[in-house]
C-alpha atoms as a PDB file:
ATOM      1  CA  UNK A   1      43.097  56.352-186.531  1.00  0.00           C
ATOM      2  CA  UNK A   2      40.369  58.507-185.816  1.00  0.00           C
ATOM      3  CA  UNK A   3      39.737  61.278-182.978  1.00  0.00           C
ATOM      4  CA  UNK A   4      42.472  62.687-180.915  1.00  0.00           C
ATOM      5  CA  UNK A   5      46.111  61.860-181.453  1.00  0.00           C
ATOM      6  CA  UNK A   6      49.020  61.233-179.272  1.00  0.00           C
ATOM      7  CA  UNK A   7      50.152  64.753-179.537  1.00  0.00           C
ATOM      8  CA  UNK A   8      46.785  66.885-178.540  1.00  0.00           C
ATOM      9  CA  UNK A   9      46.521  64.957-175.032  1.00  0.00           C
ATOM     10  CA  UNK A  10      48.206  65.863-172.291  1.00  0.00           C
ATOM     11  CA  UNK A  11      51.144  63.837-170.611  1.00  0.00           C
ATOM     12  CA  UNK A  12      49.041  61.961-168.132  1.00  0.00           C
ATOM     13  CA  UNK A  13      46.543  61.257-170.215  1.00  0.00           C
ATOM     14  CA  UNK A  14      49.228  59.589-172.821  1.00  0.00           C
ATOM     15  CA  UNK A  15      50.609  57.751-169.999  1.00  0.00           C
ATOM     16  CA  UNK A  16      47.397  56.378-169.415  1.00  0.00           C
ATOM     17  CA  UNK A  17      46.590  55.382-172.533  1.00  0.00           C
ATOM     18  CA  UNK A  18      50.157  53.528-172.838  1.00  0.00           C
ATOM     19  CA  UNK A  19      48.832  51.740-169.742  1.00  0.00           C
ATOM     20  CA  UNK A  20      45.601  50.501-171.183  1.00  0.00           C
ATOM     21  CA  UNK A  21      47.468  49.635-174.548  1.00  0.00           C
ATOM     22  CA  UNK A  22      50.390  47.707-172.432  1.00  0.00           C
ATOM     23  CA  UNK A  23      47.431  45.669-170.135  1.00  0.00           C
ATOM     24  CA  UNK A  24      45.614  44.823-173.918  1.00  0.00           C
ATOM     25  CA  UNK A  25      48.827  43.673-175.344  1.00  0.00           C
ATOM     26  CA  UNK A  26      50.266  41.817-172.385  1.00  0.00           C
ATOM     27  CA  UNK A  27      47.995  40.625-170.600  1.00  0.00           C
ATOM     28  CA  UNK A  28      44.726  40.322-172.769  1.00  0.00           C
ATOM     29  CA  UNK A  29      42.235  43.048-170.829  1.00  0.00           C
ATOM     30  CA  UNK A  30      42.135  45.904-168.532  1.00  0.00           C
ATOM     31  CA  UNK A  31      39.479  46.798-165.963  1.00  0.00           C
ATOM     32  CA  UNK A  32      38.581  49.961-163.860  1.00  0.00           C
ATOM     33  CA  UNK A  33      40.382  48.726-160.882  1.00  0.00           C
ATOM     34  CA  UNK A  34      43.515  48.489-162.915  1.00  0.00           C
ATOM     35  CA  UNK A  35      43.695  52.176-164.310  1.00  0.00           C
ATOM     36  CA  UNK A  36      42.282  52.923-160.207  1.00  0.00           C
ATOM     37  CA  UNK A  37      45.315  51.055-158.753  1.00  0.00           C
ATOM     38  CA  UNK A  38      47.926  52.107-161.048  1.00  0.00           C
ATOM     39  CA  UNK A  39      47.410  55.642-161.948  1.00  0.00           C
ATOM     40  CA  UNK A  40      45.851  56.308-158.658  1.00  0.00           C
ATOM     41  CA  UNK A  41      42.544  58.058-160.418  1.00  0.00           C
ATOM     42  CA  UNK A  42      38.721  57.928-159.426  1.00  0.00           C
ATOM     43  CA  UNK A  43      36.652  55.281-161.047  1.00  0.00           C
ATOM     44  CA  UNK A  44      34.924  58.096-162.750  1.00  0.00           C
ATOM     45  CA  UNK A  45      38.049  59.463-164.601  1.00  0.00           C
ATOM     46  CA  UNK A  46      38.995  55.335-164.987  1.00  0.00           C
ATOM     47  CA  UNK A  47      35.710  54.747-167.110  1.00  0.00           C
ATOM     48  CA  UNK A  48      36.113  58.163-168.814  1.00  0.00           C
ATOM     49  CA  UNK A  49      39.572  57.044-169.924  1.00  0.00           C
ATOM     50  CA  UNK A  50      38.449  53.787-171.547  1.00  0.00           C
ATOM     51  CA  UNK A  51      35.491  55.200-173.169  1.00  0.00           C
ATOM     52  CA  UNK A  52      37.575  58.227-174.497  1.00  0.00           C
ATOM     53  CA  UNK A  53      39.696  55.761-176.182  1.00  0.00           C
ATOM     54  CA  UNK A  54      36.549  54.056-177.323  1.00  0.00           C
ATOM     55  CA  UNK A  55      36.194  56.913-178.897  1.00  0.00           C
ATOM     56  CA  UNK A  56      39.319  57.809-180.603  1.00  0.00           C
ATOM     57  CA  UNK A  57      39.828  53.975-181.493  1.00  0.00           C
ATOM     58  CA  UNK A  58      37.204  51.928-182.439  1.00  0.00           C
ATOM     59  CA  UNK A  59      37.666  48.702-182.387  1.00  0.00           C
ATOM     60  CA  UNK A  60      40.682  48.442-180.537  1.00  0.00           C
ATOM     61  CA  UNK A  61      38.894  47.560-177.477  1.00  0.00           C
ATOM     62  CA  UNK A  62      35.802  46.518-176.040  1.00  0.00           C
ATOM     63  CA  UNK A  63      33.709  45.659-173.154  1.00  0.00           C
ATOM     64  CA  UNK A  64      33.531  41.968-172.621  1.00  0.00           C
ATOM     65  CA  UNK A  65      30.051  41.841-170.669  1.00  0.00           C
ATOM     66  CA  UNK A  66      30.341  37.915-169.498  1.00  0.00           C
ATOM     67  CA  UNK A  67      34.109  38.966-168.193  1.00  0.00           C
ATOM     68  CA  UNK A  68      33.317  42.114-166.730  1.00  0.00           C
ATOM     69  CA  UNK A  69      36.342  43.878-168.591  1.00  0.00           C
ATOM     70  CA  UNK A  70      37.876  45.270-171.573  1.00  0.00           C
ATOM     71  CA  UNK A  71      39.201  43.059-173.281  1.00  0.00           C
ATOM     72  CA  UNK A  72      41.168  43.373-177.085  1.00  0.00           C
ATOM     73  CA  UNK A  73      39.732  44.166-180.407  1.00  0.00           C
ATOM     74  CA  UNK A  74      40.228  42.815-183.530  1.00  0.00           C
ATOM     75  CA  UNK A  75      41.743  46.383-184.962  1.00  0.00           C
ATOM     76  CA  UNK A  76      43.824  46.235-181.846  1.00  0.00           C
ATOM     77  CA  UNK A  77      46.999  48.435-182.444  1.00  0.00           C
ATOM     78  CA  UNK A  78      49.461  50.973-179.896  1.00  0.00           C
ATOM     79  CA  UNK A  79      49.380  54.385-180.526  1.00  0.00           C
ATOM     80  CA  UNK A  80      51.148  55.259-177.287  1.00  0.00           C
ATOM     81  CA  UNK A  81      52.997  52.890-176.187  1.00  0.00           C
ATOM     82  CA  UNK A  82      56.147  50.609-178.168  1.00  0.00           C
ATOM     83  CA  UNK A  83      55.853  47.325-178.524  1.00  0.00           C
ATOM     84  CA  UNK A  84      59.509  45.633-177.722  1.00  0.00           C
ATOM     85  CA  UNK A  85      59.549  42.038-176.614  1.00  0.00           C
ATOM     86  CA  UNK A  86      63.278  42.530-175.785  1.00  0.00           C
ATOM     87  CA  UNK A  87      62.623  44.859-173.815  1.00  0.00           C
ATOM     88  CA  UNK A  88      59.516  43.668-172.191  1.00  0.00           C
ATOM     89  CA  UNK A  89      61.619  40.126-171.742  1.00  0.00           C
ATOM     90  CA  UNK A  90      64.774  42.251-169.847  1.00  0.00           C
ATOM     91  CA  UNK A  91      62.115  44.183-167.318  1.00  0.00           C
ATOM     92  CA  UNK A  92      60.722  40.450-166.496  1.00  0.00           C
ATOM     93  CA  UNK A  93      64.035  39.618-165.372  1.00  0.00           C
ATOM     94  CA  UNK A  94      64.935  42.848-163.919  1.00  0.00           C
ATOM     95  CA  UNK A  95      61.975  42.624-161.696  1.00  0.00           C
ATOM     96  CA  UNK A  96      63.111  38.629-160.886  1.00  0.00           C
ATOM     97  CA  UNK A  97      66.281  39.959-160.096  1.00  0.00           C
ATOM     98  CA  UNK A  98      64.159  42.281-157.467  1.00  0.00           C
ATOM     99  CA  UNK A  99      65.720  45.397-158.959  1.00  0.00           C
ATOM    100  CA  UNK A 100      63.910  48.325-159.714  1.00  0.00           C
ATOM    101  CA  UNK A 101      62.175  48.786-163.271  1.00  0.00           C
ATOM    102  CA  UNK A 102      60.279  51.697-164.412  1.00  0.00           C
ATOM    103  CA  UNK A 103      56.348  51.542-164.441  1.00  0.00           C
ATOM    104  CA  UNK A 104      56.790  47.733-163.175  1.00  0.00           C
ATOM    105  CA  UNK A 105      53.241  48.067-161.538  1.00  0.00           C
ATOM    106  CA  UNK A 106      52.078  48.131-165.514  1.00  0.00           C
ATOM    107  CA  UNK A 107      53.172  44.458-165.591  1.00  0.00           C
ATOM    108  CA  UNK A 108      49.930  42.308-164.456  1.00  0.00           C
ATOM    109  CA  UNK A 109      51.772  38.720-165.164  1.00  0.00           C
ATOM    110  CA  UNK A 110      55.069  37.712-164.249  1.00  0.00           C
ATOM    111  CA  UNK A 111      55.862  34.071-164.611  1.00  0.00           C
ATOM    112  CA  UNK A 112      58.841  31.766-162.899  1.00  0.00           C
ATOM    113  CA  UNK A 113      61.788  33.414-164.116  1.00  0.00           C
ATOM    114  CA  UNK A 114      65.554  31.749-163.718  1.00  0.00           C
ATOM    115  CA  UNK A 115      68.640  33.529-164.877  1.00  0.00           C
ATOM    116  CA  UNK A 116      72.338  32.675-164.843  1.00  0.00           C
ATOM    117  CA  UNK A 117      74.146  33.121-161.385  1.00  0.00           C
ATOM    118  CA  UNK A 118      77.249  34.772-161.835  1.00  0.00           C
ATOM    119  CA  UNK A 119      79.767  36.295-158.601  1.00  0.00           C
ATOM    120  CA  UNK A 120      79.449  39.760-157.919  1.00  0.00           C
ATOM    121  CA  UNK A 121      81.695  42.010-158.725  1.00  0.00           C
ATOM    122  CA  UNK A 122      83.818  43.771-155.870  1.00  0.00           C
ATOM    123  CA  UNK A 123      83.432  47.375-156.921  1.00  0.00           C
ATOM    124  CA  UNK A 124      84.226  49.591-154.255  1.00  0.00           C
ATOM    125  CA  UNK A 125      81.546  52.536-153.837  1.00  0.00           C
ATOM    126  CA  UNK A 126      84.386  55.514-153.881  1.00  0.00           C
ATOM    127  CA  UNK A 127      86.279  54.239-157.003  1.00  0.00           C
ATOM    128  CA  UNK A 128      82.953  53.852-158.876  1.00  0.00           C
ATOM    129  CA  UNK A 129      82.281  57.344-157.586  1.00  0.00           C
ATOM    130  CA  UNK A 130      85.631  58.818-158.879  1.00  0.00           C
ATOM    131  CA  UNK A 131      85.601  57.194-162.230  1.00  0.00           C
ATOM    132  CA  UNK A 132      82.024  58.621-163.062  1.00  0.00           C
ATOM    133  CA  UNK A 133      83.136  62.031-161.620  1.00  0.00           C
ATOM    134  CA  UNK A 134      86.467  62.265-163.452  1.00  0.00           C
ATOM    135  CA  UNK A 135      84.228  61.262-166.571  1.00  0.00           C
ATOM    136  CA  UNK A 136      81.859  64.339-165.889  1.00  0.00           C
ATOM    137  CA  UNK A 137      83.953  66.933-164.752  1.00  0.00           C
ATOM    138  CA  UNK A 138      86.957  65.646-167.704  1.00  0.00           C
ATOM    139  CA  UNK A 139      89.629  65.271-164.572  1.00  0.00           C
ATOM    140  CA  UNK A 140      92.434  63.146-164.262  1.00  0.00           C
ATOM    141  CA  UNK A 141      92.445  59.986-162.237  1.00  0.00           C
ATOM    142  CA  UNK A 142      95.499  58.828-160.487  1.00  0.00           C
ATOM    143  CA  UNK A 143      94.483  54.790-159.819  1.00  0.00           C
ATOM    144  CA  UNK A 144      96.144  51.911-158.299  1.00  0.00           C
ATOM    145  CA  UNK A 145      95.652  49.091-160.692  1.00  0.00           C
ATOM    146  CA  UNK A 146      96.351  45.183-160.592  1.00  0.00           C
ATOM    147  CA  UNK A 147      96.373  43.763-164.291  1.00  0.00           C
ATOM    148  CA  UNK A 148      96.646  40.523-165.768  1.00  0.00           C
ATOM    149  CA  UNK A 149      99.623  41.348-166.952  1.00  0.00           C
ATOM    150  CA  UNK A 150     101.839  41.974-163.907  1.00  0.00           C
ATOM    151  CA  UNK A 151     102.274  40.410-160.625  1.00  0.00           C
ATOM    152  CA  UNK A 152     102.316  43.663-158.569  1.00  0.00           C
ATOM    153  CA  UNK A 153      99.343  46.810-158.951  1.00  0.00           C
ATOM    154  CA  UNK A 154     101.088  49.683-160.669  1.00  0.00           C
ATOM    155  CA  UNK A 155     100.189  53.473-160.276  1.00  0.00           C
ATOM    156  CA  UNK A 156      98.856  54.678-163.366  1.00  0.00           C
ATOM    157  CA  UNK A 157      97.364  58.123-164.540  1.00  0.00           C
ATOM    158  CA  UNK A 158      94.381  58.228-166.447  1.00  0.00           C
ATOM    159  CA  UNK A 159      91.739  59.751-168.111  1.00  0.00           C
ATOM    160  CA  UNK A 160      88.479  58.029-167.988  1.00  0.00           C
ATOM    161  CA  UNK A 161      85.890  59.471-170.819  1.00  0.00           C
ATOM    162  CA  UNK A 162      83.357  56.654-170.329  1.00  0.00           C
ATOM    163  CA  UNK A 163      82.474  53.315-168.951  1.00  0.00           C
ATOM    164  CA  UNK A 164      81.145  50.341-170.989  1.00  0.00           C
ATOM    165  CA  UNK A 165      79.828  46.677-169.607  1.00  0.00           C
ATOM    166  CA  UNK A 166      81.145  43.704-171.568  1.00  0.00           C
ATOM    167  CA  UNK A 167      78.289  41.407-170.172  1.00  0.00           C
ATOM    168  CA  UNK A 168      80.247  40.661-167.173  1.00  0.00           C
ATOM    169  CA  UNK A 169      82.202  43.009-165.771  1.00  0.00           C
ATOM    170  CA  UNK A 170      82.610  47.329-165.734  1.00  0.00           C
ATOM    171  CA  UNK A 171      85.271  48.558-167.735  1.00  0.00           C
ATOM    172  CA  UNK A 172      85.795  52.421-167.371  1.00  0.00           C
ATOM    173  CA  UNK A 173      87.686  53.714-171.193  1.00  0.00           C
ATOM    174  CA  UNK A 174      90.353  56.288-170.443  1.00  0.00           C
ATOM    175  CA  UNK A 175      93.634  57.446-171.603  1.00  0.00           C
ATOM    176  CA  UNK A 176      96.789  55.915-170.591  1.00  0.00           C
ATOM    177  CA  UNK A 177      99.259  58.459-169.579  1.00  0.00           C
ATOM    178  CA  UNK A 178     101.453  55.307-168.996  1.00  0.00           C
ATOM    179  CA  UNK A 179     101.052  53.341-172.414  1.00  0.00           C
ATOM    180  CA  UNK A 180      99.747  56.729-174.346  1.00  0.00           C
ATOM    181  CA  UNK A 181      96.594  54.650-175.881  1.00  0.00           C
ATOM    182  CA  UNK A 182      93.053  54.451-175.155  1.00  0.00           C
ATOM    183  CA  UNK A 183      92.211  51.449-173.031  1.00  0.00           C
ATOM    184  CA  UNK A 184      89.728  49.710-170.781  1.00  0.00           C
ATOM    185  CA  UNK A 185      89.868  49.320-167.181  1.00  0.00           C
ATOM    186  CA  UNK A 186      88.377  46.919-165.474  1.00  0.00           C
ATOM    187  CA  UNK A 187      86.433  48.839-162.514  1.00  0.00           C
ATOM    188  CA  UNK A 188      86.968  46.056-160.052  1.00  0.00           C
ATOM    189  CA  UNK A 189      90.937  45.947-160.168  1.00  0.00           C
ATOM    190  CA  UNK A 190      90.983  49.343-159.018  1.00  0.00           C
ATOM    191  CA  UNK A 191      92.442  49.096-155.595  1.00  0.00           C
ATOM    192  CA  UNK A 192      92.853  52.731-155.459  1.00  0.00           C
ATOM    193  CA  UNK A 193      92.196  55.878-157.076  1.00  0.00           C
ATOM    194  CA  UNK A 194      91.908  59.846-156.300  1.00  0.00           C
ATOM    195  CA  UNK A 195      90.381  62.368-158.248  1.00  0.00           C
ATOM    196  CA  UNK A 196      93.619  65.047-160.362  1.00  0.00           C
ATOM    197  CA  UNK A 197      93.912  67.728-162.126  1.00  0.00           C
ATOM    198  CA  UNK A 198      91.791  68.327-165.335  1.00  0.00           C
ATOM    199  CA  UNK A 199      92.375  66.840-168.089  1.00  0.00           C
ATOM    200  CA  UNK A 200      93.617  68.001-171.564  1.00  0.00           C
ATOM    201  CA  UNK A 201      92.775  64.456-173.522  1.00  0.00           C
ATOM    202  CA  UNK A 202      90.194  64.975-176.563  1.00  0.00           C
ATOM    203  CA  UNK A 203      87.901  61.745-175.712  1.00  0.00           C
ATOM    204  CA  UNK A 204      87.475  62.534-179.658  1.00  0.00           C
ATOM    205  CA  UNK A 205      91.123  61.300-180.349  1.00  0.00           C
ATOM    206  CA  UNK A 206      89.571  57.781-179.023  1.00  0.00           C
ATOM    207  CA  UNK A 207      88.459  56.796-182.412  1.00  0.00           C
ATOM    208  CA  UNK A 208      87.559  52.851-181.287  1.00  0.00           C
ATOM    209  CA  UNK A 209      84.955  54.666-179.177  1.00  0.00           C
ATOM    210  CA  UNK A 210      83.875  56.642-181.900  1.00  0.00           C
ATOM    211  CA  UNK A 211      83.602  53.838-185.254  1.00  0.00           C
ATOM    212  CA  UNK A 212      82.016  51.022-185.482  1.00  0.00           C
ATOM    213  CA  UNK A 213      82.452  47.952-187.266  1.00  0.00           C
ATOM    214  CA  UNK A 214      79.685  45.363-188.769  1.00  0.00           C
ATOM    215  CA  UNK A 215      79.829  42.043-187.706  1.00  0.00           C
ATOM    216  CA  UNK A 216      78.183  40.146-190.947  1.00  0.00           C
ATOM    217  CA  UNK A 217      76.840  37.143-189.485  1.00  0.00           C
ATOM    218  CA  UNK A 218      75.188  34.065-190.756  1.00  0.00           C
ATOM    219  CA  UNK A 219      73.973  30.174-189.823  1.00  0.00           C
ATOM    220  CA  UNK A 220      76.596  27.332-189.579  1.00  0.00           C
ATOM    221  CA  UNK A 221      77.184  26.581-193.286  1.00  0.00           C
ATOM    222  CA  UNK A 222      77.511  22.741-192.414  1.00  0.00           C
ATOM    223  CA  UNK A 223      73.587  22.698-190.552  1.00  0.00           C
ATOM    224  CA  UNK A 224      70.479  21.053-192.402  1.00  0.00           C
ATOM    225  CA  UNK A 225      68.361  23.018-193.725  1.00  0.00           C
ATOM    226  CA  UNK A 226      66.017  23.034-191.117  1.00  0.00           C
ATOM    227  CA  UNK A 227      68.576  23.849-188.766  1.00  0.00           C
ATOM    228  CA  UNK A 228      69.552  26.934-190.259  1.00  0.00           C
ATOM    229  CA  UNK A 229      65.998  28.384-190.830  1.00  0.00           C
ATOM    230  CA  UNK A 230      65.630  28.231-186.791  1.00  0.00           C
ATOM    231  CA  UNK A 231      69.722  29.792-185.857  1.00  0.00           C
ATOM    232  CA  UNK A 232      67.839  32.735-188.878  1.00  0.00           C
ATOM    233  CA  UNK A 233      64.790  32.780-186.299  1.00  0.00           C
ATOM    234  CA  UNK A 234      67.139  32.795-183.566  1.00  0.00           C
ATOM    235  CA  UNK A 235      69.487  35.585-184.597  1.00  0.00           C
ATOM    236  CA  UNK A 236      66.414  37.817-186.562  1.00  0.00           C
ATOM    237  CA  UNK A 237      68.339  36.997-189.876  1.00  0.00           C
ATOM    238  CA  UNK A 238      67.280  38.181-193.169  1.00  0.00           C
ATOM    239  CA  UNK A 239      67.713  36.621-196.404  1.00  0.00           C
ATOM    240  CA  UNK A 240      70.812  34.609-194.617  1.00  0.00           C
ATOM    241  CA  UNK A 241      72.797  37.142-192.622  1.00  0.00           C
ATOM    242  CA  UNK A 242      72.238  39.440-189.732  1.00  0.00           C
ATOM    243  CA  UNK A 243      73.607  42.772-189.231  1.00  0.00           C
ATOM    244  CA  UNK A 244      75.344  43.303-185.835  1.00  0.00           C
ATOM    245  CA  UNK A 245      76.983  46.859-185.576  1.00  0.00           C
ATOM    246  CA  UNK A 246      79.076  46.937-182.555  1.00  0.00           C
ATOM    247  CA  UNK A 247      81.881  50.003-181.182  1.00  0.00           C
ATOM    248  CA  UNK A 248      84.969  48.967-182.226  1.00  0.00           C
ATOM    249  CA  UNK A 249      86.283  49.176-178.314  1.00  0.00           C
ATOM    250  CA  UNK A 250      83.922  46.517-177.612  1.00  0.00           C
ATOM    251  CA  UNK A 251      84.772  44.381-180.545  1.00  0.00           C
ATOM    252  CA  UNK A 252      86.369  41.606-179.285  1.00  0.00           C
ATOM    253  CA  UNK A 253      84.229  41.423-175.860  1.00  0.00           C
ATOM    254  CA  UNK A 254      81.188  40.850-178.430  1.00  0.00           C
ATOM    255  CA  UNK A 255      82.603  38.373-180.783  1.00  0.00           C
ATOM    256  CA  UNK A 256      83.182  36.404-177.311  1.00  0.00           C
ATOM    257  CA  UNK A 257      79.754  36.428-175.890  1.00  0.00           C
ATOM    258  CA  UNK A 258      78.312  35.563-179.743  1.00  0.00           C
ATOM    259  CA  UNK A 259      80.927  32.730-179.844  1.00  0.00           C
ATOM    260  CA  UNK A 260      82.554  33.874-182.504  1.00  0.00           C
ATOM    261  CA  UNK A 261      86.408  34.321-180.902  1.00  0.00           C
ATOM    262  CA  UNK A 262      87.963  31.518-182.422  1.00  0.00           C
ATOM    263  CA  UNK A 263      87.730  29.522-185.724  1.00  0.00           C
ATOM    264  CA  UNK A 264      84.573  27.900-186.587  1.00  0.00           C
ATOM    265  CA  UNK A 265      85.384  24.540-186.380  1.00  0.00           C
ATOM    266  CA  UNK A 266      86.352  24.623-183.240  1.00  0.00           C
ATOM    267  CA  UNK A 267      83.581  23.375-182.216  1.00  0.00           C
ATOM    268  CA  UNK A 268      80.838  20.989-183.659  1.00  0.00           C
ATOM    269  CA  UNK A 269      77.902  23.170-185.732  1.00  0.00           C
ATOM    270  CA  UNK A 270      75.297  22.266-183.656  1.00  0.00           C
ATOM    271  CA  UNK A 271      77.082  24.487-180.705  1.00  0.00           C
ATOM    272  CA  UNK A 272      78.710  26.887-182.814  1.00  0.00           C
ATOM    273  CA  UNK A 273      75.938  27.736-184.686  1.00  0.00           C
ATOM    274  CA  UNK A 274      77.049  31.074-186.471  1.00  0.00           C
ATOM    275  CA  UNK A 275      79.976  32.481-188.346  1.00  0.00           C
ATOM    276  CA  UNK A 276      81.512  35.204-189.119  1.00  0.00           C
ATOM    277  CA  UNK A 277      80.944  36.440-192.791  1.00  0.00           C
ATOM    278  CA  UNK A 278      83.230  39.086-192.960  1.00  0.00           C
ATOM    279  CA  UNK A 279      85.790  37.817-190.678  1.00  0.00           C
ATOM    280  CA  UNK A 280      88.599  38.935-192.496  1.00  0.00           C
ATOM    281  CA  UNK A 281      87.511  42.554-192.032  1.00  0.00           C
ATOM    282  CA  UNK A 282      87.161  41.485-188.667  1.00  0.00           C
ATOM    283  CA  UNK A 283      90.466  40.891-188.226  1.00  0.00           C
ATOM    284  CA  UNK A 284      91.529  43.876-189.474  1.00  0.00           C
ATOM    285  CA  UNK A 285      89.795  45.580-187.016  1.00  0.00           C
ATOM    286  CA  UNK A 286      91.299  43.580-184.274  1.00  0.00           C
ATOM    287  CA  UNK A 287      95.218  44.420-185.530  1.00  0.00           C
ATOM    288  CA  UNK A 288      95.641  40.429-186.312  1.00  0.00           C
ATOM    289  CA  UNK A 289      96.534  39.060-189.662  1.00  0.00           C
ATOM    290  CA  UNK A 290      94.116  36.808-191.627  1.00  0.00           C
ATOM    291  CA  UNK A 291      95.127  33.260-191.275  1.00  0.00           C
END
């Protein structure tokens, strides 16, 4: 890289530079207008902007005369801006979604989208509110709670030192004045709750927050060969297995969404695709014997 860096430019500047790079990348050029409508800058500062970085990178970018636009270079490479398809793929279906995602005026193309339609969650405004407060301010939460477990709500005291999302539904992870464990709640069976006293509970103490465990995972040993080399693909596998480190608290809500909550046979190979290498260690993990 030649010219100015990353570092000796100012913030705007950077951000306008991620801008250009995330228009090459994406969508395959970037004109005046684009930098105008976006940044909200003169055409003047617009050209001087795509000439500067010109400058700084040649070959990254040119003008495409018959187009009427800058369009990618050969050398093309980000200097500013991170290059996460993940992430990229999530905004798209934020935005379908219609919720709000940062810098979505950066995104020139966004195709049909479809994603899974799945109830809402009742989640009460003021319980939400309590449970992040109690979190922040380390207070006590007195809640009225229906489990799974019991017919009737019960009146527990808590501690909440955190909230996690399975996939599918809020938990809040507090301290059980009732059980004297760590647990999760789930935010939407929270009929009740009001705001106590503060708290004495270490959120430290809640070690299955704190560790982690490595889910070892690998393709369906009874697959062709072919089959396997795409579930690799699939899963970003190397040499065979895939790393998946995961908080022990929300062990067993990921080995559900990754299919991997009951015995591999189960079901046939072509839908169960992956196991569990180290499932014994798993188990351990999850207080159950290996069987």
């Amino acid at each position: 890289m030649t010219g100015r860096g990353p570092n000796q430019l100012s913030h705007w500047r950077r951000d306008r530079r991620a801008l250009i790079e995330h228009r090459l990348y994406w969508h395959g050029s970037i004109g005046l207008a684009d930098l105008m409508e976006v940044m909200g800058i003169s055409r003047a500062q617009a050209s001087k902007d795509l000439n500067e970085y010109i400058a700084d990178h040649p070959g990254h970018l040119f003008y495409d005369k018959s187009a009427r636009t800058y369009v990618m270079g050969d050398d093309f490479e980000t200097h500013y801006l991170s290059i996460d398809p993940s992430e990229y793929l999530a905004d798209l279906a934020a935005i379908a979604r219609g919720a709000a995602v940062p810098n979505s005026e950066w995104i020139a193309d966004v195709p049909d989208i479809l994603t899974l339609s799945i109830p809402a969650r009742g989640l009460p405004a003021m319980f939400v509110r309590n449970v992040l407060m109690a979190c922040a301010q380390r207070r006590n939460l007195t809640i009225e709670y229906q489990s799974m477990s019991s017919a009737q709500p019960t009146t527990r005291d808590i501690a909440p030192h955190g909230i996690a999302h399975d996939g599918f539904r809020w938990h809040t992870r507090a301290y059980c004045f009732k059980d004297h464990v760590f647990k999760d709640f789930v935010l939407s069976r929270i009929l009740n709750s009001e705001l106590a006293a503060p708290t004495e509970i270490d959120p430290d103490l809640d070690t299955d927050w704190v560790e982690t465990i490595t889910l070892q995972i690998s393709a369906h040993p009874s697959l062709s060969g072919n089959q396997k080399r795409i579930v690799e693909l699939d899963y970003g596998m190397k040499d065979g297995t895939a790393q998946v480190v995961v908080k022990k608290c929300l062990l067993s809500y990921n080995l559900k969404r990754l299919g991997l909550d009951t015995a591999p046979d189960t079901r046939a190979p072509q839908d169960q695709r992956i196991v569990l290498v180290n499932r014994s260690e798993v188990r351990v993990a999850l207080g159950r014997k290996q069987t």
